[in-house]
N, C-alpha and C. Protein backbone atom coordinates (compact mmCIF):
# COMPACT_ATOMS: atom_id res chain seq x y z
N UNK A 1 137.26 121.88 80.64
CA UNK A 1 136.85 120.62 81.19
C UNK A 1 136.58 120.81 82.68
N UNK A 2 135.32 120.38 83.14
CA UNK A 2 135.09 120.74 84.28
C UNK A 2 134.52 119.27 85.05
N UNK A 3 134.51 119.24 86.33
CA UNK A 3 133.55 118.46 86.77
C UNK A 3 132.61 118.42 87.81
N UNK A 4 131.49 117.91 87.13
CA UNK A 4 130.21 118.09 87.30
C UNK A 4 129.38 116.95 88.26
N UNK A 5 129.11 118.00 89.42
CA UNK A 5 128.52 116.60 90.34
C UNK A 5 126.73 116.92 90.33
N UNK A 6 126.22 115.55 89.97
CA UNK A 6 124.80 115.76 89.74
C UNK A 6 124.16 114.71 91.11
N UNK A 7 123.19 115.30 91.05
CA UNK A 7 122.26 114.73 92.36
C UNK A 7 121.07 114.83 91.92
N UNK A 8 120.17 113.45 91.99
CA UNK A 8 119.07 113.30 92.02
C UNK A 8 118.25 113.21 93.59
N UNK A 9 117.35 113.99 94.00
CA UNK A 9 116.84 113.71 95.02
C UNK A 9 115.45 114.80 94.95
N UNK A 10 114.55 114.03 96.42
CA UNK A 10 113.75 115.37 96.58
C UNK A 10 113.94 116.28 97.59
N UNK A 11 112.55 116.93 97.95
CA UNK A 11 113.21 118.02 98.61
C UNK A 11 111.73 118.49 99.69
N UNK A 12 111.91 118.20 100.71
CA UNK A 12 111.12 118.16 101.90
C UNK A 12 111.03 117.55 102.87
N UNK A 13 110.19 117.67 103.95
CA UNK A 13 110.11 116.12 104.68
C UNK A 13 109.29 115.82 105.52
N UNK A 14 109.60 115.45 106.40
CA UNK A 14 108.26 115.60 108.36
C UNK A 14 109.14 115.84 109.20
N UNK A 15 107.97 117.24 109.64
CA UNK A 15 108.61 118.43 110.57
C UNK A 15 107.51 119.23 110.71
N UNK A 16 107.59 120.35 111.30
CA UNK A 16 106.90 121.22 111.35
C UNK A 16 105.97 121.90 109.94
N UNK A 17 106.98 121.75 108.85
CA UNK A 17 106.68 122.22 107.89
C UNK A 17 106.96 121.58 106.35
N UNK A 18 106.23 120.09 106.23
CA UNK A 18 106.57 118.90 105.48
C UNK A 18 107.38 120.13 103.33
N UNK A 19 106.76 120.66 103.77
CA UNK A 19 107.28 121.86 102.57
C UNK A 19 108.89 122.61 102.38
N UNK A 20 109.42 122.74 103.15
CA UNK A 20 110.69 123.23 103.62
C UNK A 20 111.58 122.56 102.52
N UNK A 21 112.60 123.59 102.13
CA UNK A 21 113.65 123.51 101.04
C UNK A 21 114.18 122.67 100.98
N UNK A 22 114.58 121.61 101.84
CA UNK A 22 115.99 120.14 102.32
C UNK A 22 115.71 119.84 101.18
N UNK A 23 116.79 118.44 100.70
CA UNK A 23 117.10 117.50 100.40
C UNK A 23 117.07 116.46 101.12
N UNK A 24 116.19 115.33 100.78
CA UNK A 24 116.06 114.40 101.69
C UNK A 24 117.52 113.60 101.25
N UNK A 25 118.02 112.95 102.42
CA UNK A 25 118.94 111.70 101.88
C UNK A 25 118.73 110.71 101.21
N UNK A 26 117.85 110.00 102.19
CA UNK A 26 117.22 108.78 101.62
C UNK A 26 116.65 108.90 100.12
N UNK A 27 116.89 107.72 98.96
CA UNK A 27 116.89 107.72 98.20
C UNK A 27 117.40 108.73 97.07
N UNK A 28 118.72 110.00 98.02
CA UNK A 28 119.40 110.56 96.47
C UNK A 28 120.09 109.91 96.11
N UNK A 29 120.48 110.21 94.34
CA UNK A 29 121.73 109.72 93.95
C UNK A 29 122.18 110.91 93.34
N UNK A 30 123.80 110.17 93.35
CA UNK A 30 124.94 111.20 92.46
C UNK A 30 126.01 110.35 91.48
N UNK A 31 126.91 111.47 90.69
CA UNK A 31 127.28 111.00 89.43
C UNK A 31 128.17 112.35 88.98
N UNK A 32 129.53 111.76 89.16
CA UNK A 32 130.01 112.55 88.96
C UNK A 32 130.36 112.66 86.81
N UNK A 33 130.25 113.29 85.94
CA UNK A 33 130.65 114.01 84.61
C UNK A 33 131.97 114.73 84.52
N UNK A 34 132.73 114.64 83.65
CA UNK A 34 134.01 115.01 83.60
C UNK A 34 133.19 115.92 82.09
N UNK A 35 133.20 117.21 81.62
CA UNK A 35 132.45 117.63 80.86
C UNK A 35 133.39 117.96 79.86
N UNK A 36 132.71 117.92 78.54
CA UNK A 36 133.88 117.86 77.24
C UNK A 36 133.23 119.59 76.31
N UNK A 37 134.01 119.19 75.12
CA UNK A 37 133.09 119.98 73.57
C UNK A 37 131.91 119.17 73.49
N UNK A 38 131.67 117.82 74.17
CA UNK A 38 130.07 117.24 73.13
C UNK A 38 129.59 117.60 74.57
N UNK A 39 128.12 117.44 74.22
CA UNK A 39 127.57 116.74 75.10
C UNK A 39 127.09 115.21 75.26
N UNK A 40 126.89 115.36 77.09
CA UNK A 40 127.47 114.05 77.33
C UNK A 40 126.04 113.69 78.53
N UNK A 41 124.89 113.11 78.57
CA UNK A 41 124.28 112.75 79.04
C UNK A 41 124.58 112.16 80.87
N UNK A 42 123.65 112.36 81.50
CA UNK A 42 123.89 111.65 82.90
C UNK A 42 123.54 110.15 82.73
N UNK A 43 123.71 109.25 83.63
CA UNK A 43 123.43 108.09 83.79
C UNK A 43 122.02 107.53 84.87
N UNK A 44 121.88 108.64 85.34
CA UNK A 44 121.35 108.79 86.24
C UNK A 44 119.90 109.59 85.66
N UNK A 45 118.76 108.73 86.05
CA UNK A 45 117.26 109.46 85.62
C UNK A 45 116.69 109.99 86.71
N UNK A 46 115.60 110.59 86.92
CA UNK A 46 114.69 111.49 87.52
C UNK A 46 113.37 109.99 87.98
N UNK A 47 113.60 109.95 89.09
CA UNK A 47 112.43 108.92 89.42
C UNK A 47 111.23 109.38 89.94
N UNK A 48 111.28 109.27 90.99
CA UNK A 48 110.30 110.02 91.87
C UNK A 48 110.85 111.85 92.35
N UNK A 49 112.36 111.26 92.06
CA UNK A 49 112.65 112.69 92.31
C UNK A 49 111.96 114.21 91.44
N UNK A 50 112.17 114.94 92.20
CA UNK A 50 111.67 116.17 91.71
C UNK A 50 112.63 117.05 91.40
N UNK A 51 114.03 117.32 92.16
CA UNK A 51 114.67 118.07 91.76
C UNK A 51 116.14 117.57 91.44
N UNK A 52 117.03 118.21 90.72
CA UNK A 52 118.77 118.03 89.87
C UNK A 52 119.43 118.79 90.35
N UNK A 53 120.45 118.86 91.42
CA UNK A 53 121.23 119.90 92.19
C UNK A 53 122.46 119.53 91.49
N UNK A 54 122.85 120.34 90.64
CA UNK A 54 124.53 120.75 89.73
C UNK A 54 125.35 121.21 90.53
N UNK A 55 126.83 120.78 90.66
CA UNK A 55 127.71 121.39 91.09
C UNK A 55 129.09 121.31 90.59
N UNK A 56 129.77 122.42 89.53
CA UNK A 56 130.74 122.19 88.47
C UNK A 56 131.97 123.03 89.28
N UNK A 57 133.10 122.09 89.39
CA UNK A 57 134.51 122.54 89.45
C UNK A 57 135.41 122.77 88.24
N UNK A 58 136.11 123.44 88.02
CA UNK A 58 137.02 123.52 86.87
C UNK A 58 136.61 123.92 85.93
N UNK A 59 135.45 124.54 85.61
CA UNK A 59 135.45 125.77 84.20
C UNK A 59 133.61 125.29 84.62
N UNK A 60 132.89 126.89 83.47
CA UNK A 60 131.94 126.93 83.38
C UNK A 60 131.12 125.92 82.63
N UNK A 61 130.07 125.51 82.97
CA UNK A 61 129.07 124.30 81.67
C UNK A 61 128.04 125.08 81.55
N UNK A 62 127.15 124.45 80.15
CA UNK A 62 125.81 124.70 79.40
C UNK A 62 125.17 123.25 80.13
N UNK A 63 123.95 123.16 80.33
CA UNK A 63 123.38 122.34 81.31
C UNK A 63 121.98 122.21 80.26
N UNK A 64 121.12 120.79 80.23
CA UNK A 64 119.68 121.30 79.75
C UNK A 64 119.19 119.85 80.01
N UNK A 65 117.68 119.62 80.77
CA UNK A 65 117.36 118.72 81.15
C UNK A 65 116.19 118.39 80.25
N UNK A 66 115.61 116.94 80.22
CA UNK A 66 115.23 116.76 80.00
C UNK A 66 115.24 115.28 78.98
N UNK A 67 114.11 114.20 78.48
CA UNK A 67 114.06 112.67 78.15
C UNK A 67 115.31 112.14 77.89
N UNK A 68 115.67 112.65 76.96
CA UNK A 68 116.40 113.09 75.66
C UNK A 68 117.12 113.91 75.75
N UNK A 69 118.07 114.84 76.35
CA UNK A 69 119.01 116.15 76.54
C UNK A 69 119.93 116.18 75.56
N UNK A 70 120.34 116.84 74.80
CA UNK A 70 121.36 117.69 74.58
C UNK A 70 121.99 118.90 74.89
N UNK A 71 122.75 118.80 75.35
CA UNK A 71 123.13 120.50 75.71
C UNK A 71 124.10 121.42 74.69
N UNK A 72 123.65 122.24 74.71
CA UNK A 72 124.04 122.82 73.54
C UNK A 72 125.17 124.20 74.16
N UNK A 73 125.40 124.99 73.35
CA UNK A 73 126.57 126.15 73.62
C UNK A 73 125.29 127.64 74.00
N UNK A 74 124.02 127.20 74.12
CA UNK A 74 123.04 128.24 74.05
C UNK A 74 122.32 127.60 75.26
N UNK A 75 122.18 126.55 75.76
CA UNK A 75 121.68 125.75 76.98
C UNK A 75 122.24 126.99 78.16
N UNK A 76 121.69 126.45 79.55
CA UNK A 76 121.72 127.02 80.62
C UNK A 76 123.07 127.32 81.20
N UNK A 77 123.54 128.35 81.27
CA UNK A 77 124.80 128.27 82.03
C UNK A 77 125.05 128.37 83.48
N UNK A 78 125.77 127.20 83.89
CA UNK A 78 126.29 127.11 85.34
C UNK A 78 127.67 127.56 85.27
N UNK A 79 128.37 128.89 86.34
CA UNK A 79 128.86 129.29 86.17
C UNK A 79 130.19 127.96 87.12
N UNK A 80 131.47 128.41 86.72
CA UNK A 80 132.71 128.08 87.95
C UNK A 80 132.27 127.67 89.56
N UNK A 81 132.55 126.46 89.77
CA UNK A 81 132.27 126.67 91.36
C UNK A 81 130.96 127.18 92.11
N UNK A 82 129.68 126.79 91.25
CA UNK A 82 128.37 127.05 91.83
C UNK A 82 127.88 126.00 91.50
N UNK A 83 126.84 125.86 92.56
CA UNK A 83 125.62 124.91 92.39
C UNK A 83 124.23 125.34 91.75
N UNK A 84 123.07 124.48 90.88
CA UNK A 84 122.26 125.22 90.77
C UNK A 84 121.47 124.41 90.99
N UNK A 85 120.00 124.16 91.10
CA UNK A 85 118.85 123.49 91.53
C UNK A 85 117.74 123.37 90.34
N UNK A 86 117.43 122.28 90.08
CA UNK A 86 116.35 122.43 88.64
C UNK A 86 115.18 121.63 89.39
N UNK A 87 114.09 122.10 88.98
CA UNK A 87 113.29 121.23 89.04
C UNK A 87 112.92 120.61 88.12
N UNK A 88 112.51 118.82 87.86
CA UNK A 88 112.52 117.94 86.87
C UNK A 88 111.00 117.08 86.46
N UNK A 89 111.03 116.42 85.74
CA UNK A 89 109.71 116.00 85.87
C UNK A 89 110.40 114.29 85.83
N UNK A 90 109.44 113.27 86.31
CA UNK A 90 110.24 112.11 86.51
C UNK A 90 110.39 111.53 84.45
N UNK A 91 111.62 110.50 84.84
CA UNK A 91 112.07 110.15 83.73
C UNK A 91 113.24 111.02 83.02
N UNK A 92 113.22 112.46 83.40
CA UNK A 92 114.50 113.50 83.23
C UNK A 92 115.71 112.95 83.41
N UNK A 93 116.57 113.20 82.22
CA UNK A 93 117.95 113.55 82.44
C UNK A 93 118.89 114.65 82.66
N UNK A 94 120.12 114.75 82.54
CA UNK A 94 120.81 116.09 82.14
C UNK A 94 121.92 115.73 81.15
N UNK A 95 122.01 116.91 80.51
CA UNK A 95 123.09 116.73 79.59
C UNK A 95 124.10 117.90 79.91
N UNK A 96 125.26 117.86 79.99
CA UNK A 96 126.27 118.93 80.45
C UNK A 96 127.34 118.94 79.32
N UNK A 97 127.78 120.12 78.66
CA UNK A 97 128.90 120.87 77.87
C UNK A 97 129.34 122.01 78.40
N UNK A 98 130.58 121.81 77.67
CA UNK A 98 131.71 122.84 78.23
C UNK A 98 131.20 123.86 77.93
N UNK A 99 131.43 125.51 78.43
CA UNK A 99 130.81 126.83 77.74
C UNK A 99 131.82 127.09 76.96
């Protein structure tokens, strides 16, 4: 059982270089998942955002995005104590299980 902090946001801005890696503030959200044996959907959709920044404490998860998600025991693995970055298409969810 781990938990899983999800963030919806995008990622750029105005600067020198409107392209640049950030996370804007304005308009992210987050949501924290306590992750089980099922999977367990976010609450949280993909709006305008473009990208899903994961970040799991307390054991490894299977991760898989998308309308409709299930995550399965063959889905993406986020390891212990890392973050990972997805890019989404709007309307995306995530679904997170235990590995």
């Amino acid at each position: 059982m781990a938990t899983v902090n999800i963030v919806f946001a995008q990622v750029g801005g105005a600067g020198i270089d409107s392209r640049l890696g950030v996370y804007q503030g304005h308009g992210a959200e987050s949501e924290d998942i306590t992750s089980s044996a099922s999977s367990q959907q976010s609450t949280g959709v993909a709006k305008d955002q473009t990208f899903i920044r994961v970040t799991t404490t307390g054991g490894a998860i299977r991760i898989l995005t998308g309308v409709n998600p299930t995550a399965l025991t063959s889905s993406i693995l986020v390891l212990d104590d890392t973050t990972m970055d997805l890019a989404v298409r709007k309307g995306d969810k995530i679904a997170v299980i235990d590995n």
